[in-house]
C-alpha atoms as a PDB file:
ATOM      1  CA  UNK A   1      38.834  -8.571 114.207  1.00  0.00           C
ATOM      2  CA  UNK A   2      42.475  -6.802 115.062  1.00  0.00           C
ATOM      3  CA  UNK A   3      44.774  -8.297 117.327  1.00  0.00           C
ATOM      4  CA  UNK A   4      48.345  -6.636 118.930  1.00  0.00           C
ATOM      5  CA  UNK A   5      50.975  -9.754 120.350  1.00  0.00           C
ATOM      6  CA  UNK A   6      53.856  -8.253 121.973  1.00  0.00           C
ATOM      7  CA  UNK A   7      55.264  -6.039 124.572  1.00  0.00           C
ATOM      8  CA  UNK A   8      53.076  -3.679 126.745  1.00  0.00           C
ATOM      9  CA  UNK A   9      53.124  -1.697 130.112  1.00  0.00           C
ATOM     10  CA  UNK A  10      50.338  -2.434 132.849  1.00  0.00           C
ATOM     11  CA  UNK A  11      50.174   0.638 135.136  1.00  0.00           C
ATOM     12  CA  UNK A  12      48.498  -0.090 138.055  1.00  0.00           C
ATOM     13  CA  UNK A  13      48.552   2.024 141.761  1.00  0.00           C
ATOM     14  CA  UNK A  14      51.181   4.195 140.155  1.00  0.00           C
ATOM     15  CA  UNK A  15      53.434   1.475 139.242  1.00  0.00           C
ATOM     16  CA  UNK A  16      54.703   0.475 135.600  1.00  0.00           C
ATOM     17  CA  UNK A  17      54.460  -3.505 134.990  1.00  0.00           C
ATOM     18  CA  UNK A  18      56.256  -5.049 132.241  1.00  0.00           C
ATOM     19  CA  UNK A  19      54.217  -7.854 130.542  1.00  0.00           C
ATOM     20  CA  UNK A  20      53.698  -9.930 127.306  1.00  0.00           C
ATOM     21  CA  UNK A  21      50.245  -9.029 126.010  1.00  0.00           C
ATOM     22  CA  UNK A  22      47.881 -11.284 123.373  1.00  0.00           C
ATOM     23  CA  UNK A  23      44.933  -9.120 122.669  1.00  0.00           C
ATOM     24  CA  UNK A  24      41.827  -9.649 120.537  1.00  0.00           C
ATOM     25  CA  UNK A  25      39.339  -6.986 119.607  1.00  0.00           C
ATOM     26  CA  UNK A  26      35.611  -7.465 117.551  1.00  0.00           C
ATOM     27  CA  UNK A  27      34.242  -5.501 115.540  1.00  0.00           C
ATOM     28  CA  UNK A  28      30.456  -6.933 115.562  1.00  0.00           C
ATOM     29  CA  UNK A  29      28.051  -5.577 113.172  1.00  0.00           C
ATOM     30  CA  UNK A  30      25.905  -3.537 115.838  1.00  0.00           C
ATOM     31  CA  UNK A  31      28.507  -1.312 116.572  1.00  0.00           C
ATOM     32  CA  UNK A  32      29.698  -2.759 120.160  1.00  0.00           C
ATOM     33  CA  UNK A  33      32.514  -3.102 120.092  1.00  0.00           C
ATOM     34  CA  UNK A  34      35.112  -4.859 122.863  1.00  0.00           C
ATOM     35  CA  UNK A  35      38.634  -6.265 123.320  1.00  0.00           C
ATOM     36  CA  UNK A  36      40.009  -8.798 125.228  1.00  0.00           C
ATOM     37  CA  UNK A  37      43.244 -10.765 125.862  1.00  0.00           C
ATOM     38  CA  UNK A  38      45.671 -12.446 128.382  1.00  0.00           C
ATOM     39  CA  UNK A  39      48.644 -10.754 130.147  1.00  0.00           C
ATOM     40  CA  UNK A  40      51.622 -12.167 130.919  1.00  0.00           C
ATOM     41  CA  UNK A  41      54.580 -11.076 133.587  1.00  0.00           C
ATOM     42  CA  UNK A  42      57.304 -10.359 131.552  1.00  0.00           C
ATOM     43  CA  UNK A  43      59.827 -13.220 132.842  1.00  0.00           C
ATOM     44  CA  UNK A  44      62.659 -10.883 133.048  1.00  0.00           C
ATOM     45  CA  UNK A  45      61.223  -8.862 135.506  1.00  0.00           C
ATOM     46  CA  UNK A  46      58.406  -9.996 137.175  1.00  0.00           C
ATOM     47  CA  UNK A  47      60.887 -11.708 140.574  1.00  0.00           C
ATOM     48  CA  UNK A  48      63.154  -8.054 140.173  1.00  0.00           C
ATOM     49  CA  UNK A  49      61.023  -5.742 142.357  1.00  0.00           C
ATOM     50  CA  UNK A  50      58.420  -6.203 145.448  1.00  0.00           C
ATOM     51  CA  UNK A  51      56.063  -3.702 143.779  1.00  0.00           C
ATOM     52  CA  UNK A  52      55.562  -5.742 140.661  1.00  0.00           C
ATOM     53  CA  UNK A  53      55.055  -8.844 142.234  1.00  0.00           C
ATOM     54  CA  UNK A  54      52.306  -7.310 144.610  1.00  0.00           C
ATOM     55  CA  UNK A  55      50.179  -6.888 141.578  1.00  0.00           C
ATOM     56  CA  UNK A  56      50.014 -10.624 140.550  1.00  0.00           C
ATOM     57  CA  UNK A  57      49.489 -11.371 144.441  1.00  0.00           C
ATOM     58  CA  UNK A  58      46.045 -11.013 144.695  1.00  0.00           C
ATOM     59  CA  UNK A  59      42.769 -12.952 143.003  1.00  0.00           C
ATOM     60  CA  UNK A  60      39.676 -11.439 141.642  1.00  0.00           C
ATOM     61  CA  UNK A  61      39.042  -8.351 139.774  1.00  0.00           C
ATOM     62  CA  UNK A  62      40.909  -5.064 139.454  1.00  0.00           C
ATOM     63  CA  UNK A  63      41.586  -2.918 136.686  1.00  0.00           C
ATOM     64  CA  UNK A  64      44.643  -0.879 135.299  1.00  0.00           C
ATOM     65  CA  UNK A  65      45.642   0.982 132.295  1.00  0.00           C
ATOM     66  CA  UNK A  66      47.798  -0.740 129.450  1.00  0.00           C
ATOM     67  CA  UNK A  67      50.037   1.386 127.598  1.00  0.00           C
ATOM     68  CA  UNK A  68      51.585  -0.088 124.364  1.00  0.00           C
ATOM     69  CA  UNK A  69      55.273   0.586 123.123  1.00  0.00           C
ATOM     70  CA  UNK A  70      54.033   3.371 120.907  1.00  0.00           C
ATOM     71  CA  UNK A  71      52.478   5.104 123.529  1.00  0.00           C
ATOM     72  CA  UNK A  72      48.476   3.893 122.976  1.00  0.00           C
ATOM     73  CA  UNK A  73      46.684   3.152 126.157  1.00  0.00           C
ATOM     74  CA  UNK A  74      43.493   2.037 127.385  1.00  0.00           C
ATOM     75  CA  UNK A  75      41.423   0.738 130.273  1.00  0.00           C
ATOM     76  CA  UNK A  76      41.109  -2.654 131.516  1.00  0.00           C
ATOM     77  CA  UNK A  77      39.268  -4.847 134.276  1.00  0.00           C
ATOM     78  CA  UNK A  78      41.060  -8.438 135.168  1.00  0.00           C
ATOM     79  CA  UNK A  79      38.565 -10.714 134.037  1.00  0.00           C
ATOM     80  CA  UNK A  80      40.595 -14.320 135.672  1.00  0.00           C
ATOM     81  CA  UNK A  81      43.423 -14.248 137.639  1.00  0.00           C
ATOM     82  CA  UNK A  82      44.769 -16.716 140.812  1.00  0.00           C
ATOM     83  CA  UNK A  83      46.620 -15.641 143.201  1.00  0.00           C
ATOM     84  CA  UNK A  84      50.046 -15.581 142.932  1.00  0.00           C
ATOM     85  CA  UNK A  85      49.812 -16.619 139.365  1.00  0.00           C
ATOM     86  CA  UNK A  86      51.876 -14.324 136.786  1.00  0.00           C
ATOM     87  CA  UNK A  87      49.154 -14.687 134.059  1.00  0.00           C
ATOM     88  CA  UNK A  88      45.916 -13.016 133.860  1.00  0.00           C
ATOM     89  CA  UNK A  89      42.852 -12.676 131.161  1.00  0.00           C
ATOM     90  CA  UNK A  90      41.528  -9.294 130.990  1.00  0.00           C
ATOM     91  CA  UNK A  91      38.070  -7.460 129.225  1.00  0.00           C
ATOM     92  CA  UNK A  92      38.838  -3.228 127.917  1.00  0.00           C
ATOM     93  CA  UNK A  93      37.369  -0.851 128.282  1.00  0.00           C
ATOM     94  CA  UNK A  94      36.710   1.691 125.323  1.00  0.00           C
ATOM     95  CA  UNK A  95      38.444   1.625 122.169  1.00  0.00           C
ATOM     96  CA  UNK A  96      41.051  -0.826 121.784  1.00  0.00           C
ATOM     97  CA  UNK A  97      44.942   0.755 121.902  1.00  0.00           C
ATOM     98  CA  UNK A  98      46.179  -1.454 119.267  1.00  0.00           C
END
Protein backbone atom coordinates (compact mmCIF):
# COMPACT_ATOMS: atom_id res chain seq x y z
CA UNK A 1 0.00 0.00 0.00
CA UNK A 2 1.39 3.81 -0.82
CA UNK A 3 -0.18 6.69 0.55
CA UNK A 4 0.53 10.77 -0.41
CA UNK A 5 -0.84 13.35 2.78
CA UNK A 6 -0.48 16.81 1.77
CA UNK A 7 -1.25 19.54 -0.61
CA UNK A 8 -3.01 18.94 -4.01
CA UNK A 9 -5.04 20.81 -6.78
CA UNK A 10 -8.70 19.56 -7.70
CA UNK A 11 -9.48 20.88 -11.21
CA UNK A 12 -12.86 20.69 -11.87
CA UNK A 13 -15.12 22.73 -14.85
CA UNK A 14 -11.91 24.56 -15.62
CA UNK A 15 -11.31 25.76 -12.23
CA UNK A 16 -8.16 25.03 -9.90
CA UNK A 17 -9.28 24.04 -6.16
CA UNK A 18 -6.88 24.12 -3.44
CA UNK A 19 -7.34 21.19 -0.97
CA UNK A 20 -5.65 18.96 1.71
CA UNK A 21 -5.57 15.45 0.28
CA UNK A 22 -5.16 11.86 2.42
CA UNK A 23 -4.89 9.23 -0.20
CA UNK A 24 -4.53 5.45 0.01
CA UNK A 25 -3.70 3.17 -2.86
CA UNK A 26 -3.63 -1.11 -2.90
CA UNK A 27 -1.73 -3.00 -4.50
CA UNK A 28 -3.78 -6.49 -4.28
CA UNK A 29 -2.20 -9.54 -5.52
CA UNK A 30 -4.48 -9.91 -8.77
CA UNK A 31 -3.21 -7.01 -10.27
CA UNK A 32 -6.30 -4.47 -9.64
CA UNK A 33 -5.28 -2.08 -8.50
CA UNK A 34 -7.25 1.27 -6.95
CA UNK A 35 -6.80 4.38 -4.79
CA UNK A 36 -8.83 6.16 -2.64
CA UNK A 37 -8.85 9.04 -0.10
CA UNK A 38 -10.66 12.13 1.41
CA UNK A 39 -10.32 15.77 0.20
CA UNK A 40 -10.34 18.56 2.12
CA UNK A 41 -10.99 22.53 1.20
CA UNK A 42 -7.95 24.05 1.91
CA UNK A 43 -9.14 26.50 4.88
CA UNK A 44 -7.30 29.37 3.49
CA UNK A 45 -9.14 29.52 0.52
CA UNK A 46 -12.07 27.69 0.27
CA UNK A 47 -14.60 31.24 1.57
CA UNK A 48 -11.97 33.49 -1.01
CA UNK A 49 -13.73 32.94 -4.36
CA UNK A 50 -17.51 32.06 -5.57
CA UNK A 51 -16.07 29.53 -8.05
CA UNK A 52 -14.45 27.37 -5.43
CA UNK A 53 -17.16 27.28 -3.20
CA UNK A 54 -19.63 26.18 -6.07
CA UNK A 55 -17.77 22.95 -6.19
CA UNK A 56 -18.42 21.85 -2.53
CA UNK A 57 -22.16 23.12 -3.12
CA UNK A 58 -23.58 20.27 -4.50
CA UNK A 59 -24.20 16.37 -3.18
CA UNK A 60 -23.69 13.22 -5.05
CA UNK A 61 -21.19 12.18 -7.52
CA UNK A 62 -18.92 14.08 -9.90
CA UNK A 63 -15.51 13.64 -10.86
CA UNK A 64 -12.37 15.92 -11.45
CA UNK A 65 -8.75 15.63 -12.00
CA UNK A 66 -6.20 15.96 -8.99
CA UNK A 67 -2.95 17.32 -9.76
CA UNK A 68 -0.22 16.98 -7.04
CA UNK A 69 2.53 19.71 -6.24
CA UNK A 70 4.97 17.93 -8.50
CA UNK A 71 2.84 18.02 -11.28
CA UNK A 72 1.26 14.11 -11.16
CA UNK A 73 -2.38 13.94 -11.91
CA UNK A 74 -5.09 11.58 -12.16
CA UNK A 75 -8.81 10.96 -12.40
CA UNK A 76 -11.28 10.84 -9.75
CA UNK A 77 -15.15 10.24 -9.07
CA UNK A 78 -16.58 11.78 -5.53
CA UNK A 79 -17.50 8.78 -3.84
CA UNK A 80 -19.46 10.87 -0.44
CA UNK A 81 -19.97 14.27 -0.26
CA UNK A 82 -23.04 16.62 1.46
CA UNK A 83 -23.90 19.49 0.32
CA UNK A 84 -22.31 22.37 1.32
CA UNK A 85 -19.82 20.37 3.24
CA UNK A 86 -15.97 21.25 2.47
CA UNK A 87 -14.90 17.55 2.81
CA UNK A 88 -15.36 14.84 0.42
CA UNK A 89 -14.17 10.94 0.01
CA UNK A 90 -13.24 10.12 -3.41
CA UNK A 91 -12.41 6.50 -5.57
CA UNK A 92 -9.39 7.10 -8.84
CA UNK A 93 -9.35 6.28 -11.53
CA UNK A 94 -6.15 4.64 -13.19
CA UNK A 95 -2.86 4.67 -11.73
CA UNK A 96 -2.47 6.46 -8.63
CA UNK A 97 -0.43 10.12 -9.00
CA UNK A 98 1.40 9.69 -5.86
Amino acid sequence: MSSYHGTATVIASGVAISVEADLHADHPADGLASWRGTLRADPKTSGRAAPDTDFWQVAGNRWGKLRLPEGREGDFVTTCHAAGALQMEIKGNGSEPF
